[in-house]
PDB file of N, CA and C in Angstrom:
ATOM      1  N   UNK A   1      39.296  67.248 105.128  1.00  0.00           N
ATOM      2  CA  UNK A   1      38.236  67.739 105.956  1.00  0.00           C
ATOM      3  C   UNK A   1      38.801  68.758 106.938  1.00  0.00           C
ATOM      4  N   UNK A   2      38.280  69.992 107.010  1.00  0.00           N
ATOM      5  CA  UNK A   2      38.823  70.930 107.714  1.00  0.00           C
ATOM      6  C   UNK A   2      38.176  70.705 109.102  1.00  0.00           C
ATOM      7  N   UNK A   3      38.892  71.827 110.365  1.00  0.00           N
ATOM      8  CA  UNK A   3      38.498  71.192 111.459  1.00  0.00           C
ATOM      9  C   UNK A   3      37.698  73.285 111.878  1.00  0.00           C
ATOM     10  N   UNK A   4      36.261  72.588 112.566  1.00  0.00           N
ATOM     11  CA  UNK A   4      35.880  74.114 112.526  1.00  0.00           C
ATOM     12  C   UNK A   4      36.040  74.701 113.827  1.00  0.00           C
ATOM     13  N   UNK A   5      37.143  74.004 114.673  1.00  0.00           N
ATOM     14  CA  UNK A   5      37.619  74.419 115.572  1.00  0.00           C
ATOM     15  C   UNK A   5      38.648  75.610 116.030  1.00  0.00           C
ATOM     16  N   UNK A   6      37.875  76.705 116.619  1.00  0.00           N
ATOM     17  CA  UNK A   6      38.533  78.041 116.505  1.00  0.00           C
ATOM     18  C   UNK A   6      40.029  77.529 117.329  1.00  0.00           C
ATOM     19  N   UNK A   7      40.173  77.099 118.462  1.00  0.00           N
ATOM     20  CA  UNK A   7      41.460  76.502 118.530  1.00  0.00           C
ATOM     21  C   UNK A   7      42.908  75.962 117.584  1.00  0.00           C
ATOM     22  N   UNK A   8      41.882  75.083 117.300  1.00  0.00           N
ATOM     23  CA  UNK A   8      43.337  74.854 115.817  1.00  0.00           C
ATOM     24  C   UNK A   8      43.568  75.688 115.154  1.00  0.00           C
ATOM     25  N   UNK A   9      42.582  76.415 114.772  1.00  0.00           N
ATOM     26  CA  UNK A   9      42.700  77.082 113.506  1.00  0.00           C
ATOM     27  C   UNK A   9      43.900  78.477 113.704  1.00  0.00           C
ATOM     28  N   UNK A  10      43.518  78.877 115.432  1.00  0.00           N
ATOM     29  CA  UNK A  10      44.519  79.752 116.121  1.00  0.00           C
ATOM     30  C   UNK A  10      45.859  79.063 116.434  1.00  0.00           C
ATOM     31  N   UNK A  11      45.905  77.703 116.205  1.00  0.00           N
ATOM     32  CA  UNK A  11      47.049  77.500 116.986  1.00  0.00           C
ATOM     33  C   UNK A  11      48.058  77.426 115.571  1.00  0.00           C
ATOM     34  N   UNK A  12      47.059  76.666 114.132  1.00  0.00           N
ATOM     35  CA  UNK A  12      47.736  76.513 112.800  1.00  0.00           C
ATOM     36  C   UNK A  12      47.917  78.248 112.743  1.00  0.00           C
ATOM     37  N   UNK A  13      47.554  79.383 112.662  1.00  0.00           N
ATOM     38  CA  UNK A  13      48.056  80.475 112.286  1.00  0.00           C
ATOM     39  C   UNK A  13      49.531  81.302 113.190  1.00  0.00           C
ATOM     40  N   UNK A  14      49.508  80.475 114.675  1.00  0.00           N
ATOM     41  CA  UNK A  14      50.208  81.098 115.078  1.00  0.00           C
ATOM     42  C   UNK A  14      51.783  79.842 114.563  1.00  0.00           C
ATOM     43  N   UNK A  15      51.576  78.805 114.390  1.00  0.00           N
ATOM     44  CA  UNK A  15      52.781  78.017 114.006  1.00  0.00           C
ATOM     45  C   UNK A  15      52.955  78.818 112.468  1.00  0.00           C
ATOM     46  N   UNK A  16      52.065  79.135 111.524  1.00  0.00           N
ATOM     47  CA  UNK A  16      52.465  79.910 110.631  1.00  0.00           C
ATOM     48  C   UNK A  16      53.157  81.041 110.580  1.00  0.00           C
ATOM     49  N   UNK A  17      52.745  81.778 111.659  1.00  0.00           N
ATOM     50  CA  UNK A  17      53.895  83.432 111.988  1.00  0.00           C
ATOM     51  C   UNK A  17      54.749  82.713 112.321  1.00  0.00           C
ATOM     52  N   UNK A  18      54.896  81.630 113.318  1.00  0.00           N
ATOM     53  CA  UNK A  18      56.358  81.452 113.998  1.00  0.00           C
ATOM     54  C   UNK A  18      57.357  80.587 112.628  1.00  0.00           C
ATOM     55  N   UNK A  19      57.239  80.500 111.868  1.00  0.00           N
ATOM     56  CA  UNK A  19      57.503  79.890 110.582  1.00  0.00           C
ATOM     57  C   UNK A  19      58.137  80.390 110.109  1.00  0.00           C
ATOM     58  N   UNK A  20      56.979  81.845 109.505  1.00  0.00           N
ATOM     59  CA  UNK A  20      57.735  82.635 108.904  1.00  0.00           C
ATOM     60  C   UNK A  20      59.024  84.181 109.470  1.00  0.00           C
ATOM     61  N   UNK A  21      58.627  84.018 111.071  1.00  0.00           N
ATOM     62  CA  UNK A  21      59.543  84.873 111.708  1.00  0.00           C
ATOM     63  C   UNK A  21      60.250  84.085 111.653  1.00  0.00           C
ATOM     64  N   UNK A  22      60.707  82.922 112.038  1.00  0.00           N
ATOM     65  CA  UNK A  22      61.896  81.870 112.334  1.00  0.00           C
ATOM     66  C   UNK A  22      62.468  81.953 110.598  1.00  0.00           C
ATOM     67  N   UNK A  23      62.102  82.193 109.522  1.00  0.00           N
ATOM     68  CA  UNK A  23      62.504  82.476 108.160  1.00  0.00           C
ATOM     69  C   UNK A  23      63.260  83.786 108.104  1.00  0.00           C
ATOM     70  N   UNK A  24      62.897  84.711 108.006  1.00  0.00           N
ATOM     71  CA  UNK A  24      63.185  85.834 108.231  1.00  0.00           C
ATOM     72  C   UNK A  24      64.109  86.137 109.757  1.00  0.00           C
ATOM     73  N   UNK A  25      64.569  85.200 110.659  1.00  0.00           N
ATOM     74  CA  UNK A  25      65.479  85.569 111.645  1.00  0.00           C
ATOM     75  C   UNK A  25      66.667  84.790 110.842  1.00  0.00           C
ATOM     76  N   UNK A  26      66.141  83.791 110.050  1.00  0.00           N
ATOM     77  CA  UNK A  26      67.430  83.571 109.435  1.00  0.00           C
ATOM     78  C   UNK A  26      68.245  83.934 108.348  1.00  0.00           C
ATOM     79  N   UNK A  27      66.861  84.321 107.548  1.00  0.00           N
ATOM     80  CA  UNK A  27      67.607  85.445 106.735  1.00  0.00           C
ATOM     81  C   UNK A  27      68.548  86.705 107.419  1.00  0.00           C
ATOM     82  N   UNK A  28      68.194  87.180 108.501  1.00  0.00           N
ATOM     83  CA  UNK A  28      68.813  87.979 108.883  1.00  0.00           C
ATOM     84  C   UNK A  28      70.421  87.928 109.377  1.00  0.00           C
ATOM     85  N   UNK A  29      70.382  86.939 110.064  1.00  0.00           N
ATOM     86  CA  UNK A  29      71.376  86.303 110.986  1.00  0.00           C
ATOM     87  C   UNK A  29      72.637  85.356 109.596  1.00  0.00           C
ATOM     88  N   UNK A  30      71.919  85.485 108.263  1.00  0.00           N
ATOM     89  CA  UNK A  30      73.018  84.681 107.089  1.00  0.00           C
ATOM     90  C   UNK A  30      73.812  86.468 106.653  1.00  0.00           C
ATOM     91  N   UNK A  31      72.777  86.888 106.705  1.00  0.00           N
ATOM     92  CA  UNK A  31      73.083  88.219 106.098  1.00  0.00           C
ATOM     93  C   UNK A  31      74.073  89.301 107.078  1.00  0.00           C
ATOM     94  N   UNK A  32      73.887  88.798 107.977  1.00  0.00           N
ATOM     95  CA  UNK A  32      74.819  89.903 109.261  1.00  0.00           C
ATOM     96  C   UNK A  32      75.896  89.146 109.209  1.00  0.00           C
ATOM     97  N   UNK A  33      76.260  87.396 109.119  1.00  0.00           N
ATOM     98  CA  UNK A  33      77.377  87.177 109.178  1.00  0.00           C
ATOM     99  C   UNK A  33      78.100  87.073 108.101  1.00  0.00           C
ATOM    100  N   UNK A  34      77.222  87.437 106.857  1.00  0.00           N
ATOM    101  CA  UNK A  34      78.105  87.763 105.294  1.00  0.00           C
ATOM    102  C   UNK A  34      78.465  89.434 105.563  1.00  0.00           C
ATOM    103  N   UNK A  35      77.763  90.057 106.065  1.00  0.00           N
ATOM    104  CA  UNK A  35      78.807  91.412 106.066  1.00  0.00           C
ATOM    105  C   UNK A  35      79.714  91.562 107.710  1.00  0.00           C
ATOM    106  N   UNK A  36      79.441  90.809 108.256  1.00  0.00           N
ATOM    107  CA  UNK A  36      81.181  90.717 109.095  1.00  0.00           C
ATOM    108  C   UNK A  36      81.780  90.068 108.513  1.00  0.00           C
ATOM    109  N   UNK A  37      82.085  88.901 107.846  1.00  0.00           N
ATOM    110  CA  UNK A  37      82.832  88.385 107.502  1.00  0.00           C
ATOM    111  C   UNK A  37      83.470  89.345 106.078  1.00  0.00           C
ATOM    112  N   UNK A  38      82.835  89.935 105.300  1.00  0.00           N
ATOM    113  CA  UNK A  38      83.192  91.012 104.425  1.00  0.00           C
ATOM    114  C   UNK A  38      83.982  91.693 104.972  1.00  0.00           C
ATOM    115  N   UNK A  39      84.125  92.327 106.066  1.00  0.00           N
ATOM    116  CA  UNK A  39      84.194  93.014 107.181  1.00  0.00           C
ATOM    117  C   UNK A  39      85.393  92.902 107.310  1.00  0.00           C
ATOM    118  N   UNK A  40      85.751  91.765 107.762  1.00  0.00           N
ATOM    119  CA  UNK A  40      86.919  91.071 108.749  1.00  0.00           C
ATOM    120  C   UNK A  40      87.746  91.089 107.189  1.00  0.00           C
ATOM    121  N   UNK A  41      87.620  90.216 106.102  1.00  0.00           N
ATOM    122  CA  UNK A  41      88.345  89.661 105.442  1.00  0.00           C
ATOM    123  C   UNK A  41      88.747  90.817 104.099  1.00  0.00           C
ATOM    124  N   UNK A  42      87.870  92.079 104.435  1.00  0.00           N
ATOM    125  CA  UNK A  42      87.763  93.324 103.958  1.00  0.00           C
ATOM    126  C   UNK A  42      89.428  94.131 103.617  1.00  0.00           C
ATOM    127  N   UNK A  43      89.826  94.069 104.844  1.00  0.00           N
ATOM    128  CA  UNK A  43      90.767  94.394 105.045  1.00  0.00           C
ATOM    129  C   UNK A  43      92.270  93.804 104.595  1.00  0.00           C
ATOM    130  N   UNK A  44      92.156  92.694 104.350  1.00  0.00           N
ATOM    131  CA  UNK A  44      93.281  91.885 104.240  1.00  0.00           C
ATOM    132  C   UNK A  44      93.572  92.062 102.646  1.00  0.00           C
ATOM    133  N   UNK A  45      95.093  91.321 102.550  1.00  0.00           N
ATOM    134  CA  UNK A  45      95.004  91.828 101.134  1.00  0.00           C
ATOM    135  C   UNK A  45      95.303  90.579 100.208  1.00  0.00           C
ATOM    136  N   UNK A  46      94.217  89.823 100.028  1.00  0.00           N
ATOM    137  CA  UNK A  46      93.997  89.118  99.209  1.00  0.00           C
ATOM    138  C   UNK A  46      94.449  89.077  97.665  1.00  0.00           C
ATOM    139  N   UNK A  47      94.952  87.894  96.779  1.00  0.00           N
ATOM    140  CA  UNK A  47      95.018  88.501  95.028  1.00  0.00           C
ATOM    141  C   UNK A  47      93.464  87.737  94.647  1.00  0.00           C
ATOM    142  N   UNK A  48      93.590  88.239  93.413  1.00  0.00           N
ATOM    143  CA  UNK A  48      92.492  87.277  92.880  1.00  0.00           C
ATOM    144  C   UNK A  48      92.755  85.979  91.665  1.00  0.00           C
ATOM    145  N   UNK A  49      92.205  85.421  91.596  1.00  0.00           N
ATOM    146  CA  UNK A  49      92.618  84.052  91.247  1.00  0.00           C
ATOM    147  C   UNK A  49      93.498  84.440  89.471  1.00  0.00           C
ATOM    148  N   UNK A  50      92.937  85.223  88.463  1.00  0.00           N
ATOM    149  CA  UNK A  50      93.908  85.583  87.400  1.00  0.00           C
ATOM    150  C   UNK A  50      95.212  86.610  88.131  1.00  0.00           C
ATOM    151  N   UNK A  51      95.416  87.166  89.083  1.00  0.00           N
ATOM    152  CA  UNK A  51      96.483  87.717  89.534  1.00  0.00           C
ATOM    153  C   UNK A  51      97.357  86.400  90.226  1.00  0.00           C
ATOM    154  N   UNK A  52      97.026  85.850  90.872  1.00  0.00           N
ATOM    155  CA  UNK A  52      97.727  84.761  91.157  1.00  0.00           C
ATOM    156  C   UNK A  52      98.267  83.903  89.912  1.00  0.00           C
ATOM    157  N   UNK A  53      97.409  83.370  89.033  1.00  0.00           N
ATOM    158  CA  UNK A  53      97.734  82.472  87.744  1.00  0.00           C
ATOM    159  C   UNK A  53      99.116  83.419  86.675  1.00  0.00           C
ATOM    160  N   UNK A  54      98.962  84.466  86.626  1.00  0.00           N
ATOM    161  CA  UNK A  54      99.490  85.576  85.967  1.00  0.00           C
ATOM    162  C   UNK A  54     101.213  85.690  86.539  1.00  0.00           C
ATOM    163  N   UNK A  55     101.145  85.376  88.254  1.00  0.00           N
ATOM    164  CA  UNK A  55     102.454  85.409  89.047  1.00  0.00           C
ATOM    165  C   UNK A  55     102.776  84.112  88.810  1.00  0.00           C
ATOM    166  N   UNK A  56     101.982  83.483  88.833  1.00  0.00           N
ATOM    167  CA  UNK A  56     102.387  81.988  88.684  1.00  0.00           C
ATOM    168  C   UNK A  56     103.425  81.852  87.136  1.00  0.00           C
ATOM    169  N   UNK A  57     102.726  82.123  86.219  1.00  0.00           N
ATOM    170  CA  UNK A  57     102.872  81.998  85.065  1.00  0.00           C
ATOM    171  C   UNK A  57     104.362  82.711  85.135  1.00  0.00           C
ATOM    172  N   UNK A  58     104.825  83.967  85.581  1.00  0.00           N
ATOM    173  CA  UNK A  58     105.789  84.511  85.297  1.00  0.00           C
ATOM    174  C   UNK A  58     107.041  84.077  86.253  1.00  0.00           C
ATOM    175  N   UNK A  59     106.555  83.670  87.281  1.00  0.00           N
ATOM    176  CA  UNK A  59     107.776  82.588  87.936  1.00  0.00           C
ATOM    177  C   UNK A  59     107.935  81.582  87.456  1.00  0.00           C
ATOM    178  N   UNK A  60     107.106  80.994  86.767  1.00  0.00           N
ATOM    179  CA  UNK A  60     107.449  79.756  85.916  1.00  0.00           C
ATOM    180  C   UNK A  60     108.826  80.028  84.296  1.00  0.00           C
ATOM    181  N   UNK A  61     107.935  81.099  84.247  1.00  0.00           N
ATOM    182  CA  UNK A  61     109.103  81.598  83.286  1.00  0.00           C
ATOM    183  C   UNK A  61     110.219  82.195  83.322  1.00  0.00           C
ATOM    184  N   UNK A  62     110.457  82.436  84.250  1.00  0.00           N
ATOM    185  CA  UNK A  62     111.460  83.082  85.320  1.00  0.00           C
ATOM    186  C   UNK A  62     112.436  81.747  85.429  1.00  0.00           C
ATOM    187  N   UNK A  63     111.696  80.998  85.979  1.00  0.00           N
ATOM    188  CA  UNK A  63     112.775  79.366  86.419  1.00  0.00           C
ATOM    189  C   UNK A  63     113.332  78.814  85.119  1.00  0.00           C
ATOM    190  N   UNK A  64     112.565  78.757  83.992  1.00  0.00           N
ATOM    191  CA  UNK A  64     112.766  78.472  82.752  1.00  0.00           C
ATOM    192  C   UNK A  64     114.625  79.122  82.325  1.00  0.00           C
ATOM    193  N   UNK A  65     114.144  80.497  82.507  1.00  0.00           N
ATOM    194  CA  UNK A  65     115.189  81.680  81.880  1.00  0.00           C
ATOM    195  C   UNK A  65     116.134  81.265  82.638  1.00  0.00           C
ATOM    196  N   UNK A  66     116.082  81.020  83.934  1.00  0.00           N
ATOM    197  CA  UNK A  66     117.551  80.607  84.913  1.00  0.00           C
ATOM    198  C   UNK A  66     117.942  79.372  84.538  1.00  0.00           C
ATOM    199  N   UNK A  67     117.303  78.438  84.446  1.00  0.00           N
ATOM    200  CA  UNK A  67     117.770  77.212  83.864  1.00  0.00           C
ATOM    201  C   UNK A  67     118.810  77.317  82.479  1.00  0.00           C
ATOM    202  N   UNK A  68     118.439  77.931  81.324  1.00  0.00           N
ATOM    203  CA  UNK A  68     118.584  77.984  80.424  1.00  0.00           C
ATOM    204  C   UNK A  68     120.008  78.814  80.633  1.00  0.00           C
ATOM    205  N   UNK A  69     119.825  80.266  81.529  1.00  0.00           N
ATOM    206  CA  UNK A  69     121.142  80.854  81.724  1.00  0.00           C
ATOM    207  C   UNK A  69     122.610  79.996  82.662  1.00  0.00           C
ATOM    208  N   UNK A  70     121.982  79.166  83.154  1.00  0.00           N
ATOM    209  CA  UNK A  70     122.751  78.680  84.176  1.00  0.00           C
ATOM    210  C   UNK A  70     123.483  77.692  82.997  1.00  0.00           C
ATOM    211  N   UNK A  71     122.779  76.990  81.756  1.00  0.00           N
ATOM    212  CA  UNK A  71     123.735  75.773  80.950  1.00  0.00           C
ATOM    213  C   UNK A  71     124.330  76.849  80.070  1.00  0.00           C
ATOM    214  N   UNK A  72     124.229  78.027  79.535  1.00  0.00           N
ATOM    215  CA  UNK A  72     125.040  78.856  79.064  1.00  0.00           C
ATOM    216  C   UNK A  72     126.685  79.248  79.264  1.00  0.00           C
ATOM    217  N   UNK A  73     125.747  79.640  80.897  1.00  0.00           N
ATOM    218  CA  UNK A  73     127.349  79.933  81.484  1.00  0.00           C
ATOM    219  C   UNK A  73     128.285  78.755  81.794  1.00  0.00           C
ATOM    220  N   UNK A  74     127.634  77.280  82.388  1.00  0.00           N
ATOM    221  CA  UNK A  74     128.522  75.984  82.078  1.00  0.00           C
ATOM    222  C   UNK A  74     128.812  75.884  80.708  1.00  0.00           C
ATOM    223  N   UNK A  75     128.619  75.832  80.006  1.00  0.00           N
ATOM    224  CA  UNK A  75     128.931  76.152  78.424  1.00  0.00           C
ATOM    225  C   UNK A  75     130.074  76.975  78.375  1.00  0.00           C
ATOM    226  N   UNK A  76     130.181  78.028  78.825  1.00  0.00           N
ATOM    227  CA  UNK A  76     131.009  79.089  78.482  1.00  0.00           C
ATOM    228  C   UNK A  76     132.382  78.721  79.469  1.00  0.00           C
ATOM    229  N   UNK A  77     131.898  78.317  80.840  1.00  0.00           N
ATOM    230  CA  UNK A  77     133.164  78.047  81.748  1.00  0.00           C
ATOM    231  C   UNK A  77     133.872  76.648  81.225  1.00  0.00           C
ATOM    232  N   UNK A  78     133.042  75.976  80.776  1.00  0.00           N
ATOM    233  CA  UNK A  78     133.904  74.303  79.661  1.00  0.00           C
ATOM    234  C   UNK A  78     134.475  75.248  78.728  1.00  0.00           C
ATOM    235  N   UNK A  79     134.414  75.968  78.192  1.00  0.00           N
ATOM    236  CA  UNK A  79     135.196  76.401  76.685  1.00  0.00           C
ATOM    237  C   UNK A  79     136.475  77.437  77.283  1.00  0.00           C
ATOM    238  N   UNK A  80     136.452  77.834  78.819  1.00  0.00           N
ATOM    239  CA  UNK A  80     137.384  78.687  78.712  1.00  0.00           C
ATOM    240  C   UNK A  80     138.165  77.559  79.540  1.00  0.00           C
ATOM    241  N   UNK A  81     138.097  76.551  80.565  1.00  0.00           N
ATOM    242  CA  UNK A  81     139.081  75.834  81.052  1.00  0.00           C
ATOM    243  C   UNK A  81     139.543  74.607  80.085  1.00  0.00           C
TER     244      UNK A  81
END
């Protein structure tokens, strides 16, 4: 049952603007602190997650190769003493 009271009916339209401005201030206010933070973190010099995995991967293989060179050369220093 609706109410045919010009009061409510002004007071339900104005809680409706304030609704949807209070929507739209927050859209605004998500959106200003995603481009400072772009901003700020803009600058820095970040890798990205396959550049990292990629370094990873090749220091891993790196430690491998030293390992492997390091029982060589004990190998080689047992055979000459």
């Amino acid at each position: 049952m609706q109410s045919q009271n010009p009061l409510i009916a002004d007071f339900v339209k104005l809680a409706n603007s304030a609704a949807g401005t209070l929507a739209g201030m927050t859209r605004e206010a998500r959106d200003a602190a995603r481009e400072r933070a772009k901003g700020t973190f803009g600058g820095m010099d970040f890798v990205s997650r396959e550049e990292f995995d990629a370094v990873k991967a090749m220091a891993s293989k790196a430690r491998e190769e030293a390992e492997d060179l390091k029982a060589r050369v004990a190998a080689l220093e047992a055979k000459l003493k």
